[in-house]
Protein backbone atom coordinates (compact mmCIF):
# COMPACT_ATOMS: atom_id res chain seq x y z
CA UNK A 1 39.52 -20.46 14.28
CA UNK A 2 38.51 -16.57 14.78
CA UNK A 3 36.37 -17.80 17.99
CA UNK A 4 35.97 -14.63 20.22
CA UNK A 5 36.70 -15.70 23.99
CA UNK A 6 35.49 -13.89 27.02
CA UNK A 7 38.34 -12.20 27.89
CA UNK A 8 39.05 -10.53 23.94
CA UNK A 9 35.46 -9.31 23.31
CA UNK A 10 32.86 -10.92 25.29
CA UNK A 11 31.03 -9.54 28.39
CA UNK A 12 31.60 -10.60 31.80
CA UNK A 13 28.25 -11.02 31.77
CA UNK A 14 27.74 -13.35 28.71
CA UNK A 15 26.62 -16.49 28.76
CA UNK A 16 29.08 -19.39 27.24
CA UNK A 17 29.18 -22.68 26.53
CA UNK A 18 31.82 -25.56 25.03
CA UNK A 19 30.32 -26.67 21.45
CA UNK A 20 32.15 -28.58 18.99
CA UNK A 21 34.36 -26.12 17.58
CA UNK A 22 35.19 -24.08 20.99
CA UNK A 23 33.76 -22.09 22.97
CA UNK A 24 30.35 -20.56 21.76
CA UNK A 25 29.12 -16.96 23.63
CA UNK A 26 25.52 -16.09 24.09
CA UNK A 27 25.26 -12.42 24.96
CA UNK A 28 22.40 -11.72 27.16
CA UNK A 29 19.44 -9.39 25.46
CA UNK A 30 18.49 -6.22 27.24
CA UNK A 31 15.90 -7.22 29.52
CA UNK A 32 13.84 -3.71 29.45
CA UNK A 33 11.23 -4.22 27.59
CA UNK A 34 11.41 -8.13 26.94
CA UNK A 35 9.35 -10.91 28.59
CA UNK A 36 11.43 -12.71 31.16
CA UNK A 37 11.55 -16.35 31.22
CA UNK A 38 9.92 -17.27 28.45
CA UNK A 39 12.69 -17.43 26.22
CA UNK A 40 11.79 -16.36 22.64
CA UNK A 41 11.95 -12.69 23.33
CA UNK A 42 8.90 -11.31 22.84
CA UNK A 43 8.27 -7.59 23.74
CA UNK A 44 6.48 -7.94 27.08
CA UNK A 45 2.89 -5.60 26.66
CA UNK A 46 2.66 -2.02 28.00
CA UNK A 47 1.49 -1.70 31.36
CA UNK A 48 -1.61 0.44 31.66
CA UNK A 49 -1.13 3.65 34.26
CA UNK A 50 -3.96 3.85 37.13
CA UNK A 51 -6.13 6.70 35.55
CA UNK A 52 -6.62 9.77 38.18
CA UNK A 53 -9.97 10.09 39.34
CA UNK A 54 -11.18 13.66 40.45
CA UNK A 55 -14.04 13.16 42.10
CA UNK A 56 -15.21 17.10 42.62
CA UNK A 57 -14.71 17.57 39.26
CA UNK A 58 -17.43 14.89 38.15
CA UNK A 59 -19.75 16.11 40.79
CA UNK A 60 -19.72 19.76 39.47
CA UNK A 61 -20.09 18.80 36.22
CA UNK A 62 -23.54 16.50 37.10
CA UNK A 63 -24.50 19.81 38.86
CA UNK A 64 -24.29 22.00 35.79
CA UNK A 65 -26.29 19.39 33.96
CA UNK A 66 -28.90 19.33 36.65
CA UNK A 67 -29.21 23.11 36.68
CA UNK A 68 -29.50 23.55 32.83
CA UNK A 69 -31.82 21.23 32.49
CA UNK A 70 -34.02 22.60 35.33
CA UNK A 71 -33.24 26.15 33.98
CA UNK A 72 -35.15 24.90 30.49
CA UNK A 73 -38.20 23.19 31.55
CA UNK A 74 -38.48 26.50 33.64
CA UNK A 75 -38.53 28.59 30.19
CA UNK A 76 -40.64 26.00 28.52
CA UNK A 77 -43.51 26.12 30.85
CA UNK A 78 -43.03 29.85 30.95
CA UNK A 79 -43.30 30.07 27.62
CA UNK A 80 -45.81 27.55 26.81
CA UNK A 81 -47.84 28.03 29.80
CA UNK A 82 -51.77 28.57 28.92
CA UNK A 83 -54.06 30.92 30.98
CA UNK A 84 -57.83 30.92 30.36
CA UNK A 85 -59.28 34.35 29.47
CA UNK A 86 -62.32 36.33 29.12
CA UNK A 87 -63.22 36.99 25.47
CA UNK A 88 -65.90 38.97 23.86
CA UNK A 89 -68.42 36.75 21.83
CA UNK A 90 -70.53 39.27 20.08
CA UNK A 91 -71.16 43.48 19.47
CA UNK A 92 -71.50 45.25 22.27
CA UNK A 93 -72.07 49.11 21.95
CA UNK A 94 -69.92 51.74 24.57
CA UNK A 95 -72.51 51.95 27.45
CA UNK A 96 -73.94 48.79 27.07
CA UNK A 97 -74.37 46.31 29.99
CA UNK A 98 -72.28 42.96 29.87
CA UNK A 99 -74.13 39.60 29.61
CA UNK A 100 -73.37 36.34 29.87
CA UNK A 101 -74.08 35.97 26.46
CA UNK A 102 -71.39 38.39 25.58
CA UNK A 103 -68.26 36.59 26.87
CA UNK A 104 -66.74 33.31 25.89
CA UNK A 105 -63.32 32.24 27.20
CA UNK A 106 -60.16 31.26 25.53
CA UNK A 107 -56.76 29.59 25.96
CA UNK A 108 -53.82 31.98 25.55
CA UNK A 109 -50.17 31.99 26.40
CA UNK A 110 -49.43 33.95 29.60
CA UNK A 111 -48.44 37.35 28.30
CA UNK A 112 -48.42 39.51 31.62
CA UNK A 113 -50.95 41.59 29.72
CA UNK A 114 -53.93 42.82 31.90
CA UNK A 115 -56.32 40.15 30.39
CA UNK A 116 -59.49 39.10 32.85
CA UNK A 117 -59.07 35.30 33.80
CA UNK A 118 -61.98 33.74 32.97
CA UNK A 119 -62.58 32.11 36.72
CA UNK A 120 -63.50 36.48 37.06
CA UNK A 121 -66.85 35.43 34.61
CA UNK A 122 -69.57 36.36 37.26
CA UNK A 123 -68.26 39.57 38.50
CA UNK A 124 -67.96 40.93 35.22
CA UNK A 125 -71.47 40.85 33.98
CA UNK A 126 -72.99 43.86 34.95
CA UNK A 127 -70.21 45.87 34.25
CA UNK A 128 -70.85 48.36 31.29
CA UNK A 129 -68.51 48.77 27.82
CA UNK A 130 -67.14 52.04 28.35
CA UNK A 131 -65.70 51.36 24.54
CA UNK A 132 -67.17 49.25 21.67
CA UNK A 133 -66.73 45.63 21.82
CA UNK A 134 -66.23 43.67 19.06
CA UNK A 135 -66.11 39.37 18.91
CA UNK A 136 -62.81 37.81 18.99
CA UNK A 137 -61.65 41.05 21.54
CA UNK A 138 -59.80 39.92 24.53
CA UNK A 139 -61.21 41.09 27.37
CA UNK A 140 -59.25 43.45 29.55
CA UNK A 141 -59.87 45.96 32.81
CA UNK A 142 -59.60 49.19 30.79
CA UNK A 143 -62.37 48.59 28.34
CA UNK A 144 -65.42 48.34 31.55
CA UNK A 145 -66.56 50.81 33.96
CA UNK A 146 -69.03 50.10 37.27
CA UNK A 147 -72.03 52.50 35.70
CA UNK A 148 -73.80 53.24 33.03
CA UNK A 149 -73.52 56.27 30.70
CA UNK A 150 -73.40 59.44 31.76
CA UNK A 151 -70.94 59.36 34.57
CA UNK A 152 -70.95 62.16 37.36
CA UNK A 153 -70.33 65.45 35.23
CA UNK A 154 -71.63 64.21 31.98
CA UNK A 155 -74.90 64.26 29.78
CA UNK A 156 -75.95 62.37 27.13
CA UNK A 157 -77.22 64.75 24.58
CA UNK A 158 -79.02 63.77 21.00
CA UNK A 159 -78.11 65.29 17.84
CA UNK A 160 -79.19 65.52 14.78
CA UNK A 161 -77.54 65.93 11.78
CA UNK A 162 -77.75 66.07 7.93
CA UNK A 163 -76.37 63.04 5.99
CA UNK A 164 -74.10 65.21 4.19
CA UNK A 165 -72.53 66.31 7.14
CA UNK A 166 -70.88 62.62 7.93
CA UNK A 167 -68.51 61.09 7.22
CA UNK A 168 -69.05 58.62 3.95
CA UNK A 169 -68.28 55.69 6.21
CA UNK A 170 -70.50 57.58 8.97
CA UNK A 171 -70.13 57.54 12.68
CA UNK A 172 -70.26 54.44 15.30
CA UNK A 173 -70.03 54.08 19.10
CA UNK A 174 -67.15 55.19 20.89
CA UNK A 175 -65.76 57.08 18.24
CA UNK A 176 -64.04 60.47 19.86
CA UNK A 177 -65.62 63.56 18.35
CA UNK A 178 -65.82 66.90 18.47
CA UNK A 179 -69.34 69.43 18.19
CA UNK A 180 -68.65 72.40 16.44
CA UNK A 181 -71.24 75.56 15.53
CA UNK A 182 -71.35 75.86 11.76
CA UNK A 183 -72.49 79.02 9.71
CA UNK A 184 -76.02 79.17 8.62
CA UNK A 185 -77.01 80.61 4.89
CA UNK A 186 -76.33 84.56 4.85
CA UNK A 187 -80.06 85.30 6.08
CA UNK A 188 -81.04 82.06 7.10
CA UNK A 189 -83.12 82.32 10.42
CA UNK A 190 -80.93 81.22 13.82
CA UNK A 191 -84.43 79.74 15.54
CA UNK A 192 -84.25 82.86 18.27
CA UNK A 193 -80.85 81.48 19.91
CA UNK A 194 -78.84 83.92 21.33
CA UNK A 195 -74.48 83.95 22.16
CA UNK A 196 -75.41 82.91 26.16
CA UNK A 197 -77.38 80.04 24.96
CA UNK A 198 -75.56 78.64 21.84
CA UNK A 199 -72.71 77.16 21.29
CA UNK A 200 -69.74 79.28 21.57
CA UNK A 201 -66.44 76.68 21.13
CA UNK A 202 -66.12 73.30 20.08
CA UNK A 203 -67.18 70.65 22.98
CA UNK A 204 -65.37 67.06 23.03
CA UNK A 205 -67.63 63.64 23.25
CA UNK A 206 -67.72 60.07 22.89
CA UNK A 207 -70.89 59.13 20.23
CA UNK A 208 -72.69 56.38 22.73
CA UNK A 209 -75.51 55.12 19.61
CA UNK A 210 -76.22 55.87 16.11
CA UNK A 211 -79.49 55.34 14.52
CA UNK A 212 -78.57 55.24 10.81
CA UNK A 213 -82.31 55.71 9.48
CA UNK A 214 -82.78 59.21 9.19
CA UNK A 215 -85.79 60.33 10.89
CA UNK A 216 -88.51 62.51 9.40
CA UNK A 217 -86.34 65.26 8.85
CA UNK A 218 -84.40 63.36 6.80
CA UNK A 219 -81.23 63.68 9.71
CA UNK A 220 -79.47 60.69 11.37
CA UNK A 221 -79.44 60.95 15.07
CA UNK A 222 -76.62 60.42 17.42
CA UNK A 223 -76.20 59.87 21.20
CA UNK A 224 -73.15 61.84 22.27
CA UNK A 225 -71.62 61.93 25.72
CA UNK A 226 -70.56 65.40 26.72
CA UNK A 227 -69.58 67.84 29.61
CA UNK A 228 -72.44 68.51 31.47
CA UNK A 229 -71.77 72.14 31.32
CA UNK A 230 -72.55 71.98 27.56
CA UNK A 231 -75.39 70.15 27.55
CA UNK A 232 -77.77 73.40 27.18
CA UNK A 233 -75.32 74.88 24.61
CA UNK A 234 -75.25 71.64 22.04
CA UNK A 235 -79.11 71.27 22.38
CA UNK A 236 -79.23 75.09 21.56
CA UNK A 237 -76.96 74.87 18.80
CA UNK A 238 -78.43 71.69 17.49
CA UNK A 239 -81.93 73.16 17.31
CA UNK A 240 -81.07 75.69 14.83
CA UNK A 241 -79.46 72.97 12.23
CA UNK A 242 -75.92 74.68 12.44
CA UNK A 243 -74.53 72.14 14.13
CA UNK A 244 -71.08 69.75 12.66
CA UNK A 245 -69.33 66.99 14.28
CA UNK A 246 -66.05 66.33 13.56
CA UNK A 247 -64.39 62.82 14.66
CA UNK A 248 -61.02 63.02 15.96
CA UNK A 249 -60.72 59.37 16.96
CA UNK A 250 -61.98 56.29 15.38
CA UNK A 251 -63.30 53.38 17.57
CA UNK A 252 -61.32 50.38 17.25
CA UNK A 253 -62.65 48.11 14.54
């Protein structure tokens, strides 16, 4: 009937039984990869593999979180960190004595520049501008001295001088400047001063005050701080109306 037996074609291994027309084989399935026991031959699942732990590995990386977080907020604050200052709340001329009037505080961010904390209030007053002040400044060590105008080996000398021999937008305190002897009219009288007594080279000061209404001359006067050794000299000079001043530094506005 063309039914295979074992010993032609079959396995050892095969299963067999007698049906009605012989001998019947039933060769057994590969068992890798099938359920067992179950009989319809389903494909048994995958089984997972235990997944490898490394411990040190997770700890490092929850310590480089840690530390770059930390590292941030340190910058932030840094950054954004606000420090109380000194400011100046209104004019004060070079030479002038500080008030409590003139300071204010404000908030800044930290800057490392040499501003005066404001908790330093009280032993600031008293101190004198050795520069102009203006409102809004921020306060800082450079701009005060411990005295008042002139220091030890300086004088504080008035001048006067013609309108026409400013500057259009004039002079004002703490401006640099230099005194220099100008030529009088061919003929014009010198007031008596002689070469030991006038003003031989140009002397550097600081104007301390301007009083912009000319006086009854018609001249505006101006305070200058000078070397005391030309004190005499610039008087001198200045009395015989040949006197020019020349500003080599502006104050700051």
């Amino acid at each position: 009937m063309g039914i295979r037996t074992a010993a032609a074609t079959g396995d050892a291994s095969d299963k067999h039984e007698q049906g009605p027309f012989g001998t019947v084989y039933f060769p057994e399935r590969d068992m890798v990869g099938w359920q067992v026991g179950d009989g319809l031959g389903r494909p048994a699942p995958l089984v997972r593999l235990p997944r490898r732990r490394r411990p040190m590995m997770i700890v490092a990386a929850a310590l480089l979180v840690g530390i770059g977080i930390l590292v941030s907020v340190a910058m932030y604050q840094q950054v954004n960190r606000q420090v109380p200052v000194l400011v100046v709340t209104r004019d004060v001329a070079a030479g002038g004595a500080l008030t409590t009037a003139d300071l204010g505080t404000a908030s800044i961010a930290a800057t490392g520049v040499s501003d005066i904390p404001a908790r330093q209030r009280n032993q600031v007053i008293g101190l004198v501008a050795g520069t102009a002040l203006r409102p809004g400044m921020l306060l800082v060590a450079s701009d005060l001295v411990s005295s008042l105008p002139p220091a030890p080996g300086q004088v504080l000398v008035a001048v006067s001088l013609r309108p026409a021999a400013l500057l259009a937008s004039g002079v004002a305190p703490g401006d640099h400047v230099t005194l220099v002897a100008t030529p009088g009219v061919i003929g014009e009288n010198d007031s008596g001063a002689t070469p030991n007594d006038s003003l031989t080279s140009p002397v550097a000061g600081v104007v301390q005050a301007v009083d912009a209404t000319p006086n009854q001359d018609g001249d505006v006067v101006v305070d200058v701080l000078a070397p005391a050794g030309a004190g005499a000299a610039i008087l001198q000079q200045d009395s015989t109306g040949q006197l020019g001043l020349v500003v080599t530094k502006q104050a700051a506005p």
